[in-house]
PDB file of N, CA and C in Angstrom:
ATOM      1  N   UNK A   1       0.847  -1.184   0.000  1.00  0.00           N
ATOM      2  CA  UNK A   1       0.000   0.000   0.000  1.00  0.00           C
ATOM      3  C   UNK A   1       0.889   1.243   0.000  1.00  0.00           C
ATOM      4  N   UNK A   2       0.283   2.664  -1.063  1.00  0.00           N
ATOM      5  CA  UNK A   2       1.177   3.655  -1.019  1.00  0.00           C
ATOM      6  C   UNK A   2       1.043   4.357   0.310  1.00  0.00           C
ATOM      7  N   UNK A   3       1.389   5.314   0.782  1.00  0.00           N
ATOM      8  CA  UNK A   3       0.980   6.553   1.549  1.00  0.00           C
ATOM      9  C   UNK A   3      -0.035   6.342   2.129  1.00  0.00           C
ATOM     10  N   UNK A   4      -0.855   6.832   0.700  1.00  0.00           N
ATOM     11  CA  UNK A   4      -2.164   7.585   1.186  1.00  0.00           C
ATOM     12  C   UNK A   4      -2.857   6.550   1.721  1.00  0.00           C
ATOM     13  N   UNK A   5      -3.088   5.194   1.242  1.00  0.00           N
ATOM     14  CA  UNK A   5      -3.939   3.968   1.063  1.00  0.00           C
ATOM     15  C   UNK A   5      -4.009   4.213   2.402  1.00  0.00           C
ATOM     16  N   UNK A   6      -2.139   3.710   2.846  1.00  0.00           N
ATOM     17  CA  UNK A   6      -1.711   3.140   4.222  1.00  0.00           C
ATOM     18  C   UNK A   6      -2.925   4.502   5.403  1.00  0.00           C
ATOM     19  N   UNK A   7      -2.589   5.515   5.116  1.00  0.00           N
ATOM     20  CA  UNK A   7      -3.041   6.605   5.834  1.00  0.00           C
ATOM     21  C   UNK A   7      -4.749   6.455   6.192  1.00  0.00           C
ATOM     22  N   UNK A   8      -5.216   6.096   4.789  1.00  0.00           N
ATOM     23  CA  UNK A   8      -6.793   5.996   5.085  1.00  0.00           C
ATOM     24  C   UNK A   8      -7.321   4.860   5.793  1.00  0.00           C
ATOM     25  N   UNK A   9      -6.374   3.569   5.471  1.00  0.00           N
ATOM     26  CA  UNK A   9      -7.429   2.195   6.047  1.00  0.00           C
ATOM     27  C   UNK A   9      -6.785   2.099   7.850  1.00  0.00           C
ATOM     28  N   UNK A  10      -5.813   3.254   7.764  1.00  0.00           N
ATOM     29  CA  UNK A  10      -5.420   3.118   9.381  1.00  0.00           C
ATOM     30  C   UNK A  10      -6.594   3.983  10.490  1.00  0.00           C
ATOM     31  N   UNK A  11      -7.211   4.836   9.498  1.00  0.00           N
ATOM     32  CA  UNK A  11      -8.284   5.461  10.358  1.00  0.00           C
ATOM     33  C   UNK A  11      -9.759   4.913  10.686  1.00  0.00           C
ATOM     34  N   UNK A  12      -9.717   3.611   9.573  1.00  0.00           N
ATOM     35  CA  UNK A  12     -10.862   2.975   9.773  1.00  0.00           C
ATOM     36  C   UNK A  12     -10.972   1.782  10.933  1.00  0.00           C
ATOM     37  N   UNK A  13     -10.526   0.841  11.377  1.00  0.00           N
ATOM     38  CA  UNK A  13     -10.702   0.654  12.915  1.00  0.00           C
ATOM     39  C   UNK A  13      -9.397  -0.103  12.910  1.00  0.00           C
ATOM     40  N   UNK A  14      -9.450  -0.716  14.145  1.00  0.00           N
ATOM     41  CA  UNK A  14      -8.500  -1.007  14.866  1.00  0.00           C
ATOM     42  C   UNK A  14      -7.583  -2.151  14.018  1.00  0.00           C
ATOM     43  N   UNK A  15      -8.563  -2.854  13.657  1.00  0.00           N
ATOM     44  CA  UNK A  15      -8.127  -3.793  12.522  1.00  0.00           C
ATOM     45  C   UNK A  15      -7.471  -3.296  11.562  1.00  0.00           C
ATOM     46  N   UNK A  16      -8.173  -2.145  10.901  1.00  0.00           N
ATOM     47  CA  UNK A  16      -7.504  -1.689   9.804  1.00  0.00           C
ATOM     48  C   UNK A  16      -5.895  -0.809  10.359  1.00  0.00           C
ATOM     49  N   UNK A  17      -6.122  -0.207  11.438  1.00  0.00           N
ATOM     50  CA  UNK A  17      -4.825   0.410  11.549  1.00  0.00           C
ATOM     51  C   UNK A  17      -3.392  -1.210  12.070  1.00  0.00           C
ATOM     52  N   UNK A  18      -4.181  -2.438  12.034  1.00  0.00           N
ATOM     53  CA  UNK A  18      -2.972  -3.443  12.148  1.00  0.00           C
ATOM     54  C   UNK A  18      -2.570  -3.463  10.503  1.00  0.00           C
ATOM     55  N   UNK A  19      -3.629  -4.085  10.058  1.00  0.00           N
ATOM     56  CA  UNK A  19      -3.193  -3.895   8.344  1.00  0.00           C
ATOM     57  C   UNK A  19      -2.528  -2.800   8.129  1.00  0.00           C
ATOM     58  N   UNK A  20      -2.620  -1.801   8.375  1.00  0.00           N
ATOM     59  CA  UNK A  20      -1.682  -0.676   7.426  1.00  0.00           C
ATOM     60  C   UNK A  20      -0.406  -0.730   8.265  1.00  0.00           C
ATOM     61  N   UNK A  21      -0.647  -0.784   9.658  1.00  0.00           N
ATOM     62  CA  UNK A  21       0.970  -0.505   9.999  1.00  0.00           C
ATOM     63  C   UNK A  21       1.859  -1.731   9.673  1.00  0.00           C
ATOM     64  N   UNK A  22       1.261  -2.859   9.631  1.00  0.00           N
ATOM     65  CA  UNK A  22       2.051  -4.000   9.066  1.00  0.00           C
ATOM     66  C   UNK A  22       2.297  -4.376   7.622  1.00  0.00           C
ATOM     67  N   UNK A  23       1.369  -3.650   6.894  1.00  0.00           N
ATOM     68  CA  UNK A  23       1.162  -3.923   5.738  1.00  0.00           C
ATOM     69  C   UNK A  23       1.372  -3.417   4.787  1.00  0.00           C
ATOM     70  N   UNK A  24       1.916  -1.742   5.290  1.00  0.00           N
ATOM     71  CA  UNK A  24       1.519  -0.646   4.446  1.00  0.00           C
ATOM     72  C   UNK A  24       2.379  -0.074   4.564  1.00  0.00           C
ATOM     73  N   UNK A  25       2.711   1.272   4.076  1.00  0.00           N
ATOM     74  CA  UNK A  25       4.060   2.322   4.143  1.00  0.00           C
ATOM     75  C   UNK A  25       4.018   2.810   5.532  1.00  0.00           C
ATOM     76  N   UNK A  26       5.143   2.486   6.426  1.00  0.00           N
ATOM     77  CA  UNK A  26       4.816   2.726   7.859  1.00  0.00           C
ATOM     78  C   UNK A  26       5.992   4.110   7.467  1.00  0.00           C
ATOM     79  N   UNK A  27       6.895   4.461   6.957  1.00  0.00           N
ATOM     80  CA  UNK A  27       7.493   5.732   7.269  1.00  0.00           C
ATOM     81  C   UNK A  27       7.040   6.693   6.661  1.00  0.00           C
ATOM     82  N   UNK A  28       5.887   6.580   5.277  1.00  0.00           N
ATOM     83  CA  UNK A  28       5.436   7.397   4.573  1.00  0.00           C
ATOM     84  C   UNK A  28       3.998   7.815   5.431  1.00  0.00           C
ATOM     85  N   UNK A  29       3.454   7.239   6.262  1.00  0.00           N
ATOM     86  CA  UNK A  29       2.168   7.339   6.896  1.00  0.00           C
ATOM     87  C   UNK A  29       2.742   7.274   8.327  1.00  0.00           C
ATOM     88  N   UNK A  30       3.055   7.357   9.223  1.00  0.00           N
ATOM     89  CA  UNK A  30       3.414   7.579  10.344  1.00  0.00           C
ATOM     90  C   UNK A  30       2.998   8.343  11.010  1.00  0.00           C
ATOM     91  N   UNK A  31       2.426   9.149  10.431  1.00  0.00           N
ATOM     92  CA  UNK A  31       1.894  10.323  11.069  1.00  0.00           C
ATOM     93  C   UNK A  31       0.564  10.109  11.694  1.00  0.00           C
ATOM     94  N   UNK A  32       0.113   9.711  10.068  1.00  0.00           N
ATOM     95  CA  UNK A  32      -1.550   9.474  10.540  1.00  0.00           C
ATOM     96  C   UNK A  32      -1.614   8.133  10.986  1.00  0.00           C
ATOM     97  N   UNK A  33      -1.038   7.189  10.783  1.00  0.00           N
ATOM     98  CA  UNK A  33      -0.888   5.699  11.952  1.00  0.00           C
ATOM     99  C   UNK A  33      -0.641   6.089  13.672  1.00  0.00           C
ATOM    100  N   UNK A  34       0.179   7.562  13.877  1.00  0.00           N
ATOM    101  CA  UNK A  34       0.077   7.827  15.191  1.00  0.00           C
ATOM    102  C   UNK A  34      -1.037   8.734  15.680  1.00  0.00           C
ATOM    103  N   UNK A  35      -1.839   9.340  14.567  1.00  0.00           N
ATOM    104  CA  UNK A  35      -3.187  10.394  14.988  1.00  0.00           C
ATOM    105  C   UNK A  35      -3.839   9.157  15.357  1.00  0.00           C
ATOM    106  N   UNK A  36      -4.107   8.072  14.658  1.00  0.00           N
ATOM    107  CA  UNK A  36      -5.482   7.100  14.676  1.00  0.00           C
ATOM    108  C   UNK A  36      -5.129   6.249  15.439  1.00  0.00           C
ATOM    109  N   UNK A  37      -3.691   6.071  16.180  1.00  0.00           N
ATOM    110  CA  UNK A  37      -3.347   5.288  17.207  1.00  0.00           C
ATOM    111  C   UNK A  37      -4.058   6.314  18.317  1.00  0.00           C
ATOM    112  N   UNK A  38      -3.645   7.272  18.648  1.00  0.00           N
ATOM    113  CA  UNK A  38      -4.066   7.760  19.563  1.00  0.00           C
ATOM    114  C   UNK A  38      -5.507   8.496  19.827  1.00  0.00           C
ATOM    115  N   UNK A  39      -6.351   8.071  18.857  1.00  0.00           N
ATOM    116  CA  UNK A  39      -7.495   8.613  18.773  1.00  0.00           C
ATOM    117  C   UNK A  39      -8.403   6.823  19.140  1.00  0.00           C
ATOM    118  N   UNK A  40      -7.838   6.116  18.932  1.00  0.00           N
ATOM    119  CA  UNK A  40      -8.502   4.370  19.349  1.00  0.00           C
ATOM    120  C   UNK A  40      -8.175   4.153  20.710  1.00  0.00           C
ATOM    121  N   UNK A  41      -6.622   4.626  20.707  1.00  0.00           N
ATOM    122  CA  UNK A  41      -6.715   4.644  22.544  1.00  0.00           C
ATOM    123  C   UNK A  41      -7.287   5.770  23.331  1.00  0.00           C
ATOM    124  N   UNK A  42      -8.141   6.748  22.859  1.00  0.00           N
ATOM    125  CA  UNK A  42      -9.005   7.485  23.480  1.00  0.00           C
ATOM    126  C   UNK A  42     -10.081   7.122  23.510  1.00  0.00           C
ATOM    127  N   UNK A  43     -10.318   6.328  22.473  1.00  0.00           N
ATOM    128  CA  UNK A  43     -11.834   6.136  22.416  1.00  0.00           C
ATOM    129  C   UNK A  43     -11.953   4.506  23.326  1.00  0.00           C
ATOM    130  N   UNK A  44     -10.800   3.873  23.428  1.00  0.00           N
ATOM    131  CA  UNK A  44     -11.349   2.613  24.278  1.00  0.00           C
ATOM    132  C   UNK A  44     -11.092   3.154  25.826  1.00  0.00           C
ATOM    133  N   UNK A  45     -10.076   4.123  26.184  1.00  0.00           N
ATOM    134  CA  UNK A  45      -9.934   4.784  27.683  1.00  0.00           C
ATOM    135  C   UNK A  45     -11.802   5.692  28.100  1.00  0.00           C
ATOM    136  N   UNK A  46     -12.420   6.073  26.906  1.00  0.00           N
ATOM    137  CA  UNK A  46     -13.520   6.506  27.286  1.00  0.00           C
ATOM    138  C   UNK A  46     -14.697   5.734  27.403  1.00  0.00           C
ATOM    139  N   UNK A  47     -14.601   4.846  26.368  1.00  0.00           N
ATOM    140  CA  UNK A  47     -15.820   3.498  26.652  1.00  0.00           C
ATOM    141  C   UNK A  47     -15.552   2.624  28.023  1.00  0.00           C
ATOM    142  N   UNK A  48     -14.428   2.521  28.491  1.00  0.00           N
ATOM    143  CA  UNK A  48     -14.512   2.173  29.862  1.00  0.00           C
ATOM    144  C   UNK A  48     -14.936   2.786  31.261  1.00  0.00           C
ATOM    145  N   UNK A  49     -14.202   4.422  30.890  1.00  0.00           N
ATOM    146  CA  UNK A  49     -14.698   5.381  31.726  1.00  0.00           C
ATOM    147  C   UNK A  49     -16.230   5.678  31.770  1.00  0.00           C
ATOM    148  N   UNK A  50     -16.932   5.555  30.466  1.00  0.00           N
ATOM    149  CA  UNK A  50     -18.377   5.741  30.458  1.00  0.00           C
ATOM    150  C   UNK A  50     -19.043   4.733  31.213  1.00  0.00           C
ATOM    151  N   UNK A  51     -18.496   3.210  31.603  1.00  0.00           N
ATOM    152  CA  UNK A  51     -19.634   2.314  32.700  1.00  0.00           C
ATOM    153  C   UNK A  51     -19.553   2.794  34.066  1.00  0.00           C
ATOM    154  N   UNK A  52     -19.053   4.422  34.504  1.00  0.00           N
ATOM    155  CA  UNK A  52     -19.528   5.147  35.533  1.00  0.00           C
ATOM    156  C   UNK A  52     -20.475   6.013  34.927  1.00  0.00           C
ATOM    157  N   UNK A  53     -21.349   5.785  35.933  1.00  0.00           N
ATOM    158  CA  UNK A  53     -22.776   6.570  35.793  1.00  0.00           C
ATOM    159  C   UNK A  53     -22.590   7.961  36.243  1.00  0.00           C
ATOM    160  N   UNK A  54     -21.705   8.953  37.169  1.00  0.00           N
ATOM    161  CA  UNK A  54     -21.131   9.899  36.796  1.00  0.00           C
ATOM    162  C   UNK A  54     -20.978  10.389  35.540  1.00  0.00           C
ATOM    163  N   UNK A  55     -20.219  10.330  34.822  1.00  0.00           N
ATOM    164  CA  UNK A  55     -19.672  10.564  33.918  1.00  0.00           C
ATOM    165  C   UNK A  55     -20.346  10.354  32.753  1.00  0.00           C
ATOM    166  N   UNK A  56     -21.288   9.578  32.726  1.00  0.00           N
ATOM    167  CA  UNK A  56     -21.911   8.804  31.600  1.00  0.00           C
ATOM    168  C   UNK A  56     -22.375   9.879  30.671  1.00  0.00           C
ATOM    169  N   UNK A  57     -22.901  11.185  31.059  1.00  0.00           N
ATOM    170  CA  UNK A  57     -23.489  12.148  30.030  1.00  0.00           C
ATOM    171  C   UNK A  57     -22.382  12.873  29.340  1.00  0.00           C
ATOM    172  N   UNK A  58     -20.797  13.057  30.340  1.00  0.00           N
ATOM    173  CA  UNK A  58     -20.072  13.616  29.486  1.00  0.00           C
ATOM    174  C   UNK A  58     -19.253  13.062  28.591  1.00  0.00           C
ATOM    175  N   UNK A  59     -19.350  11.177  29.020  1.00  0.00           N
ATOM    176  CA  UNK A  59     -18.482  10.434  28.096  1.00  0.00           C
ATOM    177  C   UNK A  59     -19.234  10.715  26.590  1.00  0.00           C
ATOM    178  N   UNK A  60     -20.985  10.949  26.162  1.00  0.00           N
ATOM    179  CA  UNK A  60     -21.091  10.948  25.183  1.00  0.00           C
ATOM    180  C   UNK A  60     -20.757  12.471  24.538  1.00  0.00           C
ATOM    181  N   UNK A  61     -20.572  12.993  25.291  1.00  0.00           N
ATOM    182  CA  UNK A  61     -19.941  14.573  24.516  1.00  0.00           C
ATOM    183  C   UNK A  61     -18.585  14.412  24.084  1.00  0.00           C
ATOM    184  N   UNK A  62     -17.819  13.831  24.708  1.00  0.00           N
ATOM    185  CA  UNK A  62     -16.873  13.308  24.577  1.00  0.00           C
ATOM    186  C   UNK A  62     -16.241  12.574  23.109  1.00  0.00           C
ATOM    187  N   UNK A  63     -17.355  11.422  23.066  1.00  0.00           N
ATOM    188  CA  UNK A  63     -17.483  10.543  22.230  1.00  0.00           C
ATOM    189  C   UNK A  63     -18.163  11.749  20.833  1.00  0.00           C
ATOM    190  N   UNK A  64     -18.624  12.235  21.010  1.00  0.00           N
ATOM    191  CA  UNK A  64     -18.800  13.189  19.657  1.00  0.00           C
ATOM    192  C   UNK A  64     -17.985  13.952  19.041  1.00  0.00           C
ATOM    193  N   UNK A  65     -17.462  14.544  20.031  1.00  0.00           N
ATOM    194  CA  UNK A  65     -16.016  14.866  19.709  1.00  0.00           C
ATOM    195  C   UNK A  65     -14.670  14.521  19.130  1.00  0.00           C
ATOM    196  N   UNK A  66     -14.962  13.535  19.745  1.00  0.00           N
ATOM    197  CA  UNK A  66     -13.619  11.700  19.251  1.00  0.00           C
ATOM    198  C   UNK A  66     -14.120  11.649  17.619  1.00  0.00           C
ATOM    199  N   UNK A  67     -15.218  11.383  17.315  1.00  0.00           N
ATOM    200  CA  UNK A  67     -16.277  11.287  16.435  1.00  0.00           C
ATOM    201  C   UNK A  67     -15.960  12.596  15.257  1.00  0.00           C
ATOM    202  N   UNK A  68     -15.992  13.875  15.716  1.00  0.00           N
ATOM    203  CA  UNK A  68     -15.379  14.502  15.055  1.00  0.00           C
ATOM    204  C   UNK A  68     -13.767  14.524  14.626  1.00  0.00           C
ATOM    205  N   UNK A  69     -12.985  14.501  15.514  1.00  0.00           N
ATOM    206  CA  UNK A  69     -12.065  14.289  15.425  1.00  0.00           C
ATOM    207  C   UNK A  69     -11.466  13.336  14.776  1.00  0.00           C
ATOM    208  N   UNK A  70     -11.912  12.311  14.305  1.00  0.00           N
ATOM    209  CA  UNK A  70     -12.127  10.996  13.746  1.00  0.00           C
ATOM    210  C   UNK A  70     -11.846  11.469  11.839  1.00  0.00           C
ATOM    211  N   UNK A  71     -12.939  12.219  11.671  1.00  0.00           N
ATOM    212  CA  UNK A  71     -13.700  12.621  10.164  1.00  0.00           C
ATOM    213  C   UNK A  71     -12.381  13.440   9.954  1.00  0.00           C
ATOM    214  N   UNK A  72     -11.964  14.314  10.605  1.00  0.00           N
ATOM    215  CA  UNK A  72     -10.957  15.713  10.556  1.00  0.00           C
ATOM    216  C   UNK A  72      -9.719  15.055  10.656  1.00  0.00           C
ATOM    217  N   UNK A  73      -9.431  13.608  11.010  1.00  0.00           N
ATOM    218  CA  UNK A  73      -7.940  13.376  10.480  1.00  0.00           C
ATOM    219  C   UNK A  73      -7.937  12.217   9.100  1.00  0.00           C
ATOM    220  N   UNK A  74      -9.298  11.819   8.957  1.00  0.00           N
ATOM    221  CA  UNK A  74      -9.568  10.964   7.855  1.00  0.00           C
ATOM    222  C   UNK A  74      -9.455  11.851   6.340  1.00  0.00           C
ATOM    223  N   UNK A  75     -10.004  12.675   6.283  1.00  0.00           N
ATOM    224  CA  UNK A  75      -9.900  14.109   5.207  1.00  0.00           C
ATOM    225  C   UNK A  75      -8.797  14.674   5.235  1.00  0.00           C
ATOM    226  N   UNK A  76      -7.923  14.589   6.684  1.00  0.00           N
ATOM    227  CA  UNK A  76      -6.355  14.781   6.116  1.00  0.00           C
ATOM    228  C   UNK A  76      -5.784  13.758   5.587  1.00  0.00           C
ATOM    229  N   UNK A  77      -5.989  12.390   5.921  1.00  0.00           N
ATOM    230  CA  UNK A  77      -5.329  11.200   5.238  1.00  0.00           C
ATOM    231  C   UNK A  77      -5.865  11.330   3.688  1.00  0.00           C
ATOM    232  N   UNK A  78      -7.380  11.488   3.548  1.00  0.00           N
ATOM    233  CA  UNK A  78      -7.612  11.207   1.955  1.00  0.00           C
ATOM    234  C   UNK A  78      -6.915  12.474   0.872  1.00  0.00           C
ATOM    235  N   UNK A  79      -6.433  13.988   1.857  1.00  0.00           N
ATOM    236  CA  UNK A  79      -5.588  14.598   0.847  1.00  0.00           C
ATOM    237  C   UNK A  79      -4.471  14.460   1.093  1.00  0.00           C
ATOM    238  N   UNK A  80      -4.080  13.586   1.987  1.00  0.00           N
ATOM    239  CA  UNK A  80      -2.388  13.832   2.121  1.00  0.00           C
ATOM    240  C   UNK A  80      -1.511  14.953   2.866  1.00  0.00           C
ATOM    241  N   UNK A  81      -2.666  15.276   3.843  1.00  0.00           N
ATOM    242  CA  UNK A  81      -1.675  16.548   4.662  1.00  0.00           C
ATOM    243  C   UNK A  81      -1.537  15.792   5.785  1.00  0.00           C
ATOM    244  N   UNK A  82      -0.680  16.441   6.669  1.00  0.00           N
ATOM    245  CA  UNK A  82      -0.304  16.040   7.840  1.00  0.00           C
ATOM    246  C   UNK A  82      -0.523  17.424   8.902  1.00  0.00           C
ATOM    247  N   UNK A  83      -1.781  17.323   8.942  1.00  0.00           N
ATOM    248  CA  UNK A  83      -2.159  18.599  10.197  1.00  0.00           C
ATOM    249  C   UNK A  83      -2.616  17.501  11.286  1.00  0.00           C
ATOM    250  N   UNK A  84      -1.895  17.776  12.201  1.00  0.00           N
ATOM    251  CA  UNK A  84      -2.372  17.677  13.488  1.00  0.00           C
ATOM    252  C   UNK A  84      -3.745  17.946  14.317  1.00  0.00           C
ATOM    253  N   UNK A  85      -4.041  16.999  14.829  1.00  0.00           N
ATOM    254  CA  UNK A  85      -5.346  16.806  15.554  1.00  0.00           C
ATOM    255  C   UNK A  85      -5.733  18.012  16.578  1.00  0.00           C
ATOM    256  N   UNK A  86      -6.738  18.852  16.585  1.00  0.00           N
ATOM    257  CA  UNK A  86      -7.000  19.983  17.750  1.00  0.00           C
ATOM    258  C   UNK A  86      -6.789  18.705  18.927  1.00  0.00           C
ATOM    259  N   UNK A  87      -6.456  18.691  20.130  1.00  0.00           N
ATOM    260  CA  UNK A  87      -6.105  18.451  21.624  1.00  0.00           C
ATOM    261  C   UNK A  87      -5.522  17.633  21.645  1.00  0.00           C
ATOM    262  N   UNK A  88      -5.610  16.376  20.532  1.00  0.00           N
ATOM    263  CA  UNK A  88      -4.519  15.528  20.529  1.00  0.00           C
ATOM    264  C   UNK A  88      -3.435  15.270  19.618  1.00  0.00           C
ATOM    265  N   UNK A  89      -3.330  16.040  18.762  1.00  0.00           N
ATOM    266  CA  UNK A  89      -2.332  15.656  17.641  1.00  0.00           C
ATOM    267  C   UNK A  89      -1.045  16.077  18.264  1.00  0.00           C
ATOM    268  N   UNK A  90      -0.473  16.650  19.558  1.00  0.00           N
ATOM    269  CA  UNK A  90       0.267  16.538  19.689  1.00  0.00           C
ATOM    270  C   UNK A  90       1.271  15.121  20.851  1.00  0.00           C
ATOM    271  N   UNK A  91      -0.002  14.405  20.749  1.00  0.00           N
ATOM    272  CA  UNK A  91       0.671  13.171  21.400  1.00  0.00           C
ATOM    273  C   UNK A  91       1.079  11.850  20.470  1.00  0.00           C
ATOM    274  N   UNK A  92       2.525  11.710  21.013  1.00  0.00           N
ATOM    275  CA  UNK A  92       3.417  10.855  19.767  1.00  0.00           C
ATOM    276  C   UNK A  92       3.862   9.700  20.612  1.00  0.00           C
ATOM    277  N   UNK A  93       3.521   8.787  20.202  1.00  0.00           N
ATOM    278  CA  UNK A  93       3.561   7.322  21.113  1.00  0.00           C
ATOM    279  C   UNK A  93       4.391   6.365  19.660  1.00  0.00           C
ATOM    280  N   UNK A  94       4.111   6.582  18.250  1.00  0.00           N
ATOM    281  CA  UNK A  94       4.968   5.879  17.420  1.00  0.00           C
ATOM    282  C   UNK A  94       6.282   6.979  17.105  1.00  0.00           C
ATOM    283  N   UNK A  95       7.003   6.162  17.090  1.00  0.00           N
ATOM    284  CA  UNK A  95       8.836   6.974  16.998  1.00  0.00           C
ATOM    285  C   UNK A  95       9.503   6.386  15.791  1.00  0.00           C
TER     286      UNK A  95
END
């Protein structure tokens, strides 16, 4: 897979981001393999946090957000930019 491929099927789930990082251009996509890494480990740290009933109304604001955030790094993968995520694009866990 080129780039871009690698970039798009990593934002589609968890599965897909194993396929691309194993499968796909991991130094040409790196970027967006680490937005959609860290946007899956937000979204499974919040589906756990949401089985408190506290929290439960803001996990789904939350989750809309993730949700947005989701669409807004997928449209950077399908043109090929590398803009960073509003609150999280600056967390880098792949090196």
């Amino acid at each position: 897979m080129d780039k871009k491929v690698t970039g798009i099927v990593s934002y589609l789930t968890i599965i897909g981001w194993l396929i691309a990082y194993l499968a796909g251009d991991k130094e040409g996509a790196k970027f967006h393999l680490n937005q959609s890494l860290v946007l899956g480990i937000c979204e499974i740290v919040l589906s756990v946090l949401s089985t408190l009933p506290i929290i439960k109304w803001f996990a789904w604001i939350v989750s809309l957000a993730l949700f947005v955030l989701w669409i807004m790094g997928l449209i950077s993968a399908c043109n090929e930019e590398e803009k960073p995520l509003p609150l999280i694009g600056g967390i880098k866990i792949l090196k």
